[in-house]
Structure formats: structure tokens, C-alpha cells
PDB file of N, CA and C in Angstrom:
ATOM      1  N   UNK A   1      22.122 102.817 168.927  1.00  0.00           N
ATOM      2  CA  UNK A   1      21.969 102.496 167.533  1.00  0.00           C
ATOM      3  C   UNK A   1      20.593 101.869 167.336  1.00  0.00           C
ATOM      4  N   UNK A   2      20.154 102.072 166.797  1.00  0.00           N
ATOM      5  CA  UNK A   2      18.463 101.692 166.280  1.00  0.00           C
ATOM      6  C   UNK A   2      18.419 101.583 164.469  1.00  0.00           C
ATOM      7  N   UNK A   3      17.557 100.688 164.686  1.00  0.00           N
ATOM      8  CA  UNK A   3      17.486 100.356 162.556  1.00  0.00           C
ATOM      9  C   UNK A   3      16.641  98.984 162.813  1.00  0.00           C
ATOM     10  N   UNK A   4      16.488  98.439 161.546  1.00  0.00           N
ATOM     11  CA  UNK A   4      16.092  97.636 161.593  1.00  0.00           C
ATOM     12  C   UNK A   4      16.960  96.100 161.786  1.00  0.00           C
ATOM     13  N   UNK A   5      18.401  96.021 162.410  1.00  0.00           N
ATOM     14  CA  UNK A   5      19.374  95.392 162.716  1.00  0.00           C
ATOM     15  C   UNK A   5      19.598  95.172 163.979  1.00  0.00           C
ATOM     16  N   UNK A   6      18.736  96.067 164.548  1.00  0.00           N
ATOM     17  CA  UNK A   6      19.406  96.144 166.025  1.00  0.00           C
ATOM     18  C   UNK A   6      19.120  95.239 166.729  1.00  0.00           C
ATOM     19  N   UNK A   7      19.812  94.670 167.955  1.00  0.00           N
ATOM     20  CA  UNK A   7      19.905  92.966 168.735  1.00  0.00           C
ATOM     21  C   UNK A   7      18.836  93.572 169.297  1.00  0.00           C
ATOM     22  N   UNK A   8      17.880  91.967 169.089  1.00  0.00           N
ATOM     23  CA  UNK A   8      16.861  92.297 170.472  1.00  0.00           C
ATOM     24  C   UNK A   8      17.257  91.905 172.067  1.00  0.00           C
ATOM     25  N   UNK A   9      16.739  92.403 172.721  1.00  0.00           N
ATOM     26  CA  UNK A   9      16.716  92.655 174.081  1.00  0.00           C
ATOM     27  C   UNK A   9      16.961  90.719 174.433  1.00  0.00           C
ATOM     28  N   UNK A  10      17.386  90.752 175.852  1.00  0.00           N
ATOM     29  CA  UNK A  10      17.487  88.896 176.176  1.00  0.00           C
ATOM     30  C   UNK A  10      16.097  88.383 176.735  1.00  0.00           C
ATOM     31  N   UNK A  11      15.618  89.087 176.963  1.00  0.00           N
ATOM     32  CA  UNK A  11      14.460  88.694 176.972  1.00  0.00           C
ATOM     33  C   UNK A  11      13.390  88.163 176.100  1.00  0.00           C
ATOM     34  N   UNK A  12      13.468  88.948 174.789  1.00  0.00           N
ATOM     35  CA  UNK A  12      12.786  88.244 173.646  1.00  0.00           C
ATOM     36  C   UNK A  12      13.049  86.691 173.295  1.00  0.00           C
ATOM     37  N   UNK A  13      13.877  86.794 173.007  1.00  0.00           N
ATOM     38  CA  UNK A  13      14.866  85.423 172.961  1.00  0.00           C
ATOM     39  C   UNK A  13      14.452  83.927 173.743  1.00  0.00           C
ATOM     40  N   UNK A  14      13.998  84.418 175.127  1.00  0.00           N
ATOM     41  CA  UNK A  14      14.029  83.537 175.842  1.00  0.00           C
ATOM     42  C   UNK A  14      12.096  83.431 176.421  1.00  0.00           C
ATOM     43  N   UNK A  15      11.494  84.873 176.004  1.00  0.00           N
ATOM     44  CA  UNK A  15      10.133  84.044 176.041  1.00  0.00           C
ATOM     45  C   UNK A  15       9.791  83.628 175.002  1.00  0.00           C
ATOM     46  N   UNK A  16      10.177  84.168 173.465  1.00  0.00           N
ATOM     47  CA  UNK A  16       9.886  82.941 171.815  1.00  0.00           C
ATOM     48  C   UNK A  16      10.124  81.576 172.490  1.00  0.00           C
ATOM     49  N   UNK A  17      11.271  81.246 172.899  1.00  0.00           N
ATOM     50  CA  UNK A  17      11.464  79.585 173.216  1.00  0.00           C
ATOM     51  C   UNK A  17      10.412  78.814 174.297  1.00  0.00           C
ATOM     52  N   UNK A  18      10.224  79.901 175.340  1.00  0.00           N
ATOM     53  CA  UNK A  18       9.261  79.079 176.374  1.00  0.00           C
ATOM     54  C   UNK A  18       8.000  78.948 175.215  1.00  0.00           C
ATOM     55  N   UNK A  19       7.762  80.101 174.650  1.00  0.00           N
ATOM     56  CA  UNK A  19       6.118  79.558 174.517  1.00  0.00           C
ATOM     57  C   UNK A  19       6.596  78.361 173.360  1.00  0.00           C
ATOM     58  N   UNK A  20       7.507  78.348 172.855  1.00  0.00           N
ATOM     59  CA  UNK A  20       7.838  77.628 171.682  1.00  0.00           C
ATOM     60  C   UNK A  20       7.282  76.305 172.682  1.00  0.00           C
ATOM     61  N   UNK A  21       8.138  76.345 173.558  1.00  0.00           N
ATOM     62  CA  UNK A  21       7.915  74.440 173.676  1.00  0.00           C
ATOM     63  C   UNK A  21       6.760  75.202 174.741  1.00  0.00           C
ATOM     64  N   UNK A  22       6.258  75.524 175.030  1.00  0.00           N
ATOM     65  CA  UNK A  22       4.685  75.470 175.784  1.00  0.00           C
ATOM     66  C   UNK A  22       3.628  75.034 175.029  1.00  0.00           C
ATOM     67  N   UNK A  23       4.068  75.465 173.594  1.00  0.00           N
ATOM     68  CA  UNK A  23       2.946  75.226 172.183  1.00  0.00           C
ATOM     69  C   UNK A  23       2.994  73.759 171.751  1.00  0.00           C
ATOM     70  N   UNK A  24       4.406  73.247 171.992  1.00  0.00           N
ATOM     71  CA  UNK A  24       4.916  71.666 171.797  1.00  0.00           C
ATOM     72  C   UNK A  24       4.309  71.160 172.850  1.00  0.00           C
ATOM     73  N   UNK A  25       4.135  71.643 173.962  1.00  0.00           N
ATOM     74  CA  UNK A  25       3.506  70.574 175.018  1.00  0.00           C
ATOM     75  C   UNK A  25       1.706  70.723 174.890  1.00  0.00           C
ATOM     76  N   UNK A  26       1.421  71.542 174.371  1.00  0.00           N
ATOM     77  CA  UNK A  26      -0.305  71.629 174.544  1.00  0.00           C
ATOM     78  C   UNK A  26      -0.356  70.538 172.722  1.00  0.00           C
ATOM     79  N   UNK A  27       0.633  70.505 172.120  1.00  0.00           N
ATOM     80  CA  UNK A  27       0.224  69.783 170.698  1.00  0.00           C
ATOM     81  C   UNK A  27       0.690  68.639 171.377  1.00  0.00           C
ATOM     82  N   UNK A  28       1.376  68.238 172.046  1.00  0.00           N
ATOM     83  CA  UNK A  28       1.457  66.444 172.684  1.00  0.00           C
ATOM     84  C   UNK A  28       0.356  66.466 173.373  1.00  0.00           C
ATOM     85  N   UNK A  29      -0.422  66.901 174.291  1.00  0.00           N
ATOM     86  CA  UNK A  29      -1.845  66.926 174.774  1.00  0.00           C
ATOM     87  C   UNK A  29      -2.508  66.630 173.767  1.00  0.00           C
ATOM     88  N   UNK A  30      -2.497  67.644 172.827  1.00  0.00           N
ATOM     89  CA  UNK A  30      -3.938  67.214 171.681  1.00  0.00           C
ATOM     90  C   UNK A  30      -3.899  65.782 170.849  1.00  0.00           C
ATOM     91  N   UNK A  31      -2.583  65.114 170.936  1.00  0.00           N
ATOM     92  CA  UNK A  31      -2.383  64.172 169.719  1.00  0.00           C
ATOM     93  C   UNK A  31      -2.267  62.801 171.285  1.00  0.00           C
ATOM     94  N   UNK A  32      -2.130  63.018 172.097  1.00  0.00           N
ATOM     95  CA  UNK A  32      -2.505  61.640 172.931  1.00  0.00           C
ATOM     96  C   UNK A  32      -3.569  62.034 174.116  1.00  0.00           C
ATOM     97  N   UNK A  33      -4.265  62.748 173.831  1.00  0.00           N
ATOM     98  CA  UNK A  33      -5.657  62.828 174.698  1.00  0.00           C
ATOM     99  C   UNK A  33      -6.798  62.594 173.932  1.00  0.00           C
ATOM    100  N   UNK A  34      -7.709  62.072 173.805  1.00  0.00           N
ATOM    101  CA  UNK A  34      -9.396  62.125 173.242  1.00  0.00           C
ATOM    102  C   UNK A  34      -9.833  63.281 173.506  1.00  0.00           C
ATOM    103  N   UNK A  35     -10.661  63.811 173.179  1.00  0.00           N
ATOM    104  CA  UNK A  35     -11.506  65.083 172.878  1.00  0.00           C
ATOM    105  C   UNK A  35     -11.923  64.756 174.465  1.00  0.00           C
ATOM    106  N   UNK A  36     -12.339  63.908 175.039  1.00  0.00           N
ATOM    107  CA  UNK A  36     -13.437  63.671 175.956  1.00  0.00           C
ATOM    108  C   UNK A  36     -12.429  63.464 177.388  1.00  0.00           C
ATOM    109  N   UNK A  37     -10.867  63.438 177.388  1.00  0.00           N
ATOM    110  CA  UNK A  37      -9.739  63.905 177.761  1.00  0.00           C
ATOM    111  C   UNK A  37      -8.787  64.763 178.220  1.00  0.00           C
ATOM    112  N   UNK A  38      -9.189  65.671 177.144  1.00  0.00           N
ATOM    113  CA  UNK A  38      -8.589  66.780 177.290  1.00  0.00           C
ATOM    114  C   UNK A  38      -9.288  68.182 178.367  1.00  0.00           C
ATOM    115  N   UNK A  39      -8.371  68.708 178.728  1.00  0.00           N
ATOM    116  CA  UNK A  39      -8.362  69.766 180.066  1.00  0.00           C
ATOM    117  C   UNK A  39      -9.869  70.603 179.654  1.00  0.00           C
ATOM    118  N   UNK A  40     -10.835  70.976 180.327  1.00  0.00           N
ATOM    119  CA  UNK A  40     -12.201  71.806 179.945  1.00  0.00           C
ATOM    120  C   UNK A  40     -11.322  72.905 179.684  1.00  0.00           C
ATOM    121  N   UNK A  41     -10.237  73.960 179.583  1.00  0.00           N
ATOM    122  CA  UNK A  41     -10.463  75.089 179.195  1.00  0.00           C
ATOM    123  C   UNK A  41      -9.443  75.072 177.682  1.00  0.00           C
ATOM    124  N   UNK A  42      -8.958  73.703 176.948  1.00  0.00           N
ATOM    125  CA  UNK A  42      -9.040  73.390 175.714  1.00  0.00           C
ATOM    126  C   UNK A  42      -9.835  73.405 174.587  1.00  0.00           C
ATOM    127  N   UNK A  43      -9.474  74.056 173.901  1.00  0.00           N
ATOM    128  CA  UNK A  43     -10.699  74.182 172.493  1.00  0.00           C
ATOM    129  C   UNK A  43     -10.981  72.922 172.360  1.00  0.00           C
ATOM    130  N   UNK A  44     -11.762  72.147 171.527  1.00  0.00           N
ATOM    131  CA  UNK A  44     -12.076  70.808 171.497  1.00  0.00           C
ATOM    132  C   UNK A  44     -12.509  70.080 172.287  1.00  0.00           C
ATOM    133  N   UNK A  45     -12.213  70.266 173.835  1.00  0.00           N
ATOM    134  CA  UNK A  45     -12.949  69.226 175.185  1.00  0.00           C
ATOM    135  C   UNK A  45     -14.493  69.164 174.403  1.00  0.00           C
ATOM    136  N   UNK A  46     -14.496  67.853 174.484  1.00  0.00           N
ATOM    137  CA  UNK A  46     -15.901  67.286 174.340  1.00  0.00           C
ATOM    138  C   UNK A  46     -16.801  66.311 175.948  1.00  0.00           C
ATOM    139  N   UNK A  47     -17.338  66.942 175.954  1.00  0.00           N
ATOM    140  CA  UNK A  47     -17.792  65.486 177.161  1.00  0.00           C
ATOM    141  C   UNK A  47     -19.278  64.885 176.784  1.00  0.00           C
ATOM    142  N   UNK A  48     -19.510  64.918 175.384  1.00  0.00           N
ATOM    143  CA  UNK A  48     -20.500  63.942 174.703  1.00  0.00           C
ATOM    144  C   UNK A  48     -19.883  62.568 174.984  1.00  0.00           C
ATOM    145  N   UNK A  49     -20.824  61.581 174.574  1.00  0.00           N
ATOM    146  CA  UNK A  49     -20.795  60.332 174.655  1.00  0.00           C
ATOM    147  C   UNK A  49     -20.136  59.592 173.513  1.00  0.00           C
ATOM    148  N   UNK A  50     -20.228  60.444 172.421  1.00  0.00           N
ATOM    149  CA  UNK A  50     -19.480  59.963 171.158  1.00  0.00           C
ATOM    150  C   UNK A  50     -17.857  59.993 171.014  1.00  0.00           C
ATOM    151  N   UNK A  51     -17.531  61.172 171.993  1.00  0.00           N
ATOM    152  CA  UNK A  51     -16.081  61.807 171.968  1.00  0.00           C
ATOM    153  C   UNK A  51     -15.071  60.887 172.426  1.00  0.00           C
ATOM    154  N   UNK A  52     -15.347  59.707 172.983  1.00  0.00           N
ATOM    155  CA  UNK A  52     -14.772  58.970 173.479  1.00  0.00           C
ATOM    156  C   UNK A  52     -12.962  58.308 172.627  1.00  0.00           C
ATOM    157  N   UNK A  53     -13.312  58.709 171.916  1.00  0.00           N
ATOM    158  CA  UNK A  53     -12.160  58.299 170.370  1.00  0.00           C
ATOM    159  C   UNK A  53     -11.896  59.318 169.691  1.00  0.00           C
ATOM    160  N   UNK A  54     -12.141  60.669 169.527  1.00  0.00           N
ATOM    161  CA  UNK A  54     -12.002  61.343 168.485  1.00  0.00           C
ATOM    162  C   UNK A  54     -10.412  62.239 169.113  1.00  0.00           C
ATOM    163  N   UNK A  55      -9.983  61.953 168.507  1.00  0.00           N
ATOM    164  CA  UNK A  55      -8.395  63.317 168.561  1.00  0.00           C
ATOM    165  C   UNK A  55      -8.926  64.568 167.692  1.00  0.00           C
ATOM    166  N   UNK A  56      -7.906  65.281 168.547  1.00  0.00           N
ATOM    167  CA  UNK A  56      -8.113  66.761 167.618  1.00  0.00           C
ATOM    168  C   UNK A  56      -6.702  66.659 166.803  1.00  0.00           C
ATOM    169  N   UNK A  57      -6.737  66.248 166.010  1.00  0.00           N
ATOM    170  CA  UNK A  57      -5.219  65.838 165.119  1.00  0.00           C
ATOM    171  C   UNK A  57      -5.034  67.459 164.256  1.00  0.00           C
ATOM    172  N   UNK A  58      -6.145  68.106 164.052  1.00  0.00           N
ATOM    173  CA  UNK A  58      -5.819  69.163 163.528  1.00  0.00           C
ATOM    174  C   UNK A  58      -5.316  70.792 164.446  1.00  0.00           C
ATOM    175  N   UNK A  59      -5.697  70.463 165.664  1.00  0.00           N
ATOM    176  CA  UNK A  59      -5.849  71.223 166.786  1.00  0.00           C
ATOM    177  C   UNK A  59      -4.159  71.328 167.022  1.00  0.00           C
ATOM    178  N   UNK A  60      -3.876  69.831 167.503  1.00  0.00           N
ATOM    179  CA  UNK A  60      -2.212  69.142 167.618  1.00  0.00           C
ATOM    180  C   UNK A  60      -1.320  69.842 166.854  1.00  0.00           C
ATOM    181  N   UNK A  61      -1.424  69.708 165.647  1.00  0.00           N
ATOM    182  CA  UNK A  61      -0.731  70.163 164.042  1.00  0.00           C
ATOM    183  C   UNK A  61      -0.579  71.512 164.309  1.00  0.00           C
ATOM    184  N   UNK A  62      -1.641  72.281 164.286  1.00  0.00           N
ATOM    185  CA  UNK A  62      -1.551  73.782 164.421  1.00  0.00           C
ATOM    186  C   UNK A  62      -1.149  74.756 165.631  1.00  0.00           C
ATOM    187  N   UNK A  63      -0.745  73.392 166.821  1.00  0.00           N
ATOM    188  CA  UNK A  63      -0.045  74.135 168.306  1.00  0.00           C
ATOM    189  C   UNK A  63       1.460  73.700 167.317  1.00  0.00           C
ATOM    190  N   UNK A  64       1.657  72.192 166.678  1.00  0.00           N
ATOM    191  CA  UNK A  64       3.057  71.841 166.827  1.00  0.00           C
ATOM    192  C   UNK A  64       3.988  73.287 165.698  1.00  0.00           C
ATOM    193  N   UNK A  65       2.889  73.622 165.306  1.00  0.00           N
ATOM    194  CA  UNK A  65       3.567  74.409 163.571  1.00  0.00           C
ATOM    195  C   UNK A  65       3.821  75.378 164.398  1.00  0.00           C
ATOM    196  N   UNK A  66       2.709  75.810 165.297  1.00  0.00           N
ATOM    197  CA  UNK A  66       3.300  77.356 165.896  1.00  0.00           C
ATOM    198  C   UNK A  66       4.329  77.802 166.874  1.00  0.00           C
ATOM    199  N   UNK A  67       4.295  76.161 167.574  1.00  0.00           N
ATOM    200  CA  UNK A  67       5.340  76.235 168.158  1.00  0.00           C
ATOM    201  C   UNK A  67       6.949  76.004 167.885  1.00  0.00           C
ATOM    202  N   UNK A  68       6.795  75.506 166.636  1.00  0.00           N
ATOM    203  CA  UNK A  68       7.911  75.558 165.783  1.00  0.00           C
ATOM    204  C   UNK A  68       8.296  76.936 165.247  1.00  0.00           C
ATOM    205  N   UNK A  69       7.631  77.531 164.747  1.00  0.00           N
ATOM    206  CA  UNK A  69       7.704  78.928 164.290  1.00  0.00           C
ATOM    207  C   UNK A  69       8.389  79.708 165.560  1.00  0.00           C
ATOM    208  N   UNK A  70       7.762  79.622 166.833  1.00  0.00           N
ATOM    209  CA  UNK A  70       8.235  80.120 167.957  1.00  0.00           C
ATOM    210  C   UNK A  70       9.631  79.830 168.051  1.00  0.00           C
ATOM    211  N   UNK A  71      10.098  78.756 168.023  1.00  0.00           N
ATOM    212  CA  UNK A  71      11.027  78.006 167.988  1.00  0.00           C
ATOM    213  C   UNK A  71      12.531  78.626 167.551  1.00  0.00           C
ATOM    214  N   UNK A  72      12.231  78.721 166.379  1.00  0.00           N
ATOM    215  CA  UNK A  72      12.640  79.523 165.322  1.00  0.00           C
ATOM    216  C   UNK A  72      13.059  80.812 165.335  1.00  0.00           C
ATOM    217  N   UNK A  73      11.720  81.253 165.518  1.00  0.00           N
ATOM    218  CA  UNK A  73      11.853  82.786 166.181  1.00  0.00           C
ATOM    219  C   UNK A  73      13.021  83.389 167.160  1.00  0.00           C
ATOM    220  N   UNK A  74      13.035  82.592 168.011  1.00  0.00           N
ATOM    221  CA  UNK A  74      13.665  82.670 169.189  1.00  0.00           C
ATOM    222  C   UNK A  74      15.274  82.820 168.720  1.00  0.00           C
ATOM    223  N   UNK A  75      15.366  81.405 167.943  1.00  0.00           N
ATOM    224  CA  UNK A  75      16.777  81.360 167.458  1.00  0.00           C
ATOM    225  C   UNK A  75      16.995  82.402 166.784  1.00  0.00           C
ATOM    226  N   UNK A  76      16.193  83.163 165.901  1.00  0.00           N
ATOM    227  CA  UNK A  76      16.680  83.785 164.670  1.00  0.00           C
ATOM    228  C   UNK A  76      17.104  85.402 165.844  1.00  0.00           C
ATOM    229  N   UNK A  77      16.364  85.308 166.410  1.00  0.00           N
ATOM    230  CA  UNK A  77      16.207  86.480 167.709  1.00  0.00           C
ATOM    231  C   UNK A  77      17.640  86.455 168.524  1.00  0.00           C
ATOM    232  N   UNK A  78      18.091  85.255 169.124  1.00  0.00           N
ATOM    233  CA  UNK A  78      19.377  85.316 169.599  1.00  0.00           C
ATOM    234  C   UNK A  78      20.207  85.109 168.798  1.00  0.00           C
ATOM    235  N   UNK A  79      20.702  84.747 167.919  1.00  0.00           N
ATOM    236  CA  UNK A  79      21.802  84.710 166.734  1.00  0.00           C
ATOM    237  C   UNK A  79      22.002  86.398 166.383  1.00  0.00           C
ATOM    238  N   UNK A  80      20.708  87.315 166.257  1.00  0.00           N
ATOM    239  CA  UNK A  80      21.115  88.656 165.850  1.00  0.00           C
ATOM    240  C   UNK A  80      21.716  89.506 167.385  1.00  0.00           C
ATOM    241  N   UNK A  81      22.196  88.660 168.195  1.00  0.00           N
ATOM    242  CA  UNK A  81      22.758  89.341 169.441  1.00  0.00           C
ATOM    243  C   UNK A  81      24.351  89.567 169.021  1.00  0.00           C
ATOM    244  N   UNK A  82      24.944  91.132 169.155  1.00  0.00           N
ATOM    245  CA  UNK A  82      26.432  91.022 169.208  1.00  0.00           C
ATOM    246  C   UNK A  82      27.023  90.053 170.191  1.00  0.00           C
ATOM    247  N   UNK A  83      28.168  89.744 170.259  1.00  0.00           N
ATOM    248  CA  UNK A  83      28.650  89.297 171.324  1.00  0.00           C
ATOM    249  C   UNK A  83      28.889  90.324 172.019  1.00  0.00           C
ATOM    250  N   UNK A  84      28.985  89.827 173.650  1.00  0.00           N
ATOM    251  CA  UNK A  84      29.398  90.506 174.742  1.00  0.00           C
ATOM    252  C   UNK A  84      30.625  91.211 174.570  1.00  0.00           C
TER     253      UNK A  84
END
């Protein structure tokens, strides 16, 4: 059966959620690390002298939203599973 109804596979399901909270853990990085902190292959790493204080609070926000969306995803993804 195929349409636009049809259960996705268990797999979908279950990588939406990893990256979901993978996206939650790189937005807790951005909101308690300093720019001058954070991992070099992070957007934002700064290793100026000024960076010493600056958060990427907007960087944070836009992993936590997406990883919420992921989140989401995931659920809305396993809920359309028949039962066994």
C-alpha cells in the first residue's frame, strides 16, 4: 500500500529523535560555552581576545528550535505506525 498515509519505515522514527536531541546537545554547548570555548569546528569559535564573554545565544536558539522540530518529527513519524 503506498499514498501519502503510509507508516514510515522504524528507522525514520528513530534517527528524527537522535538528531533531535543531538541538536539539544550542540544548543546546551552554545548557551554555556563562550565563543572563545566552544569546539574549533563550531560556527562561532572565536579565539580573539575579546571573545572571552560573548555567547552565541542566537546560534543556541536555532540548534534548540531545530531540534525540537526534530523532536516532533520523530513523534509525528511513529504515531503514523500501524500496530504490529
Amino acid at each position: 500500500m503506498s499514498g501519502p498515509m503510509h507508516a514510515a519505515p522504524v528507522v525514520v522514527p528513530v534517527l528524527l529523535a537522535l538528531l533531535g536531541v543531538a541538536f539539544i546537545g550542540i544548543a546546551v554547548v552554545y548557551f554555556t560555552n563562550t565563543a572563545h570555548q566552544l569546539p574549533a569546528f563550531f560556527p562561532g569559535h572565536d579565539t580573539s581576545a575579546g571573545a572571552n564573554h560573548h555567547h552565541h545565544m542566537r546560534h543556541g536558539l536555532a540548534a534548540l528550535v531545530l531540534g525540537a522540530i526534530l523532536l516532533i518529527g520523530a513523534w509525528m513519524a511513529a504515531i503514523r505506525r500501524p500496530p504490529s
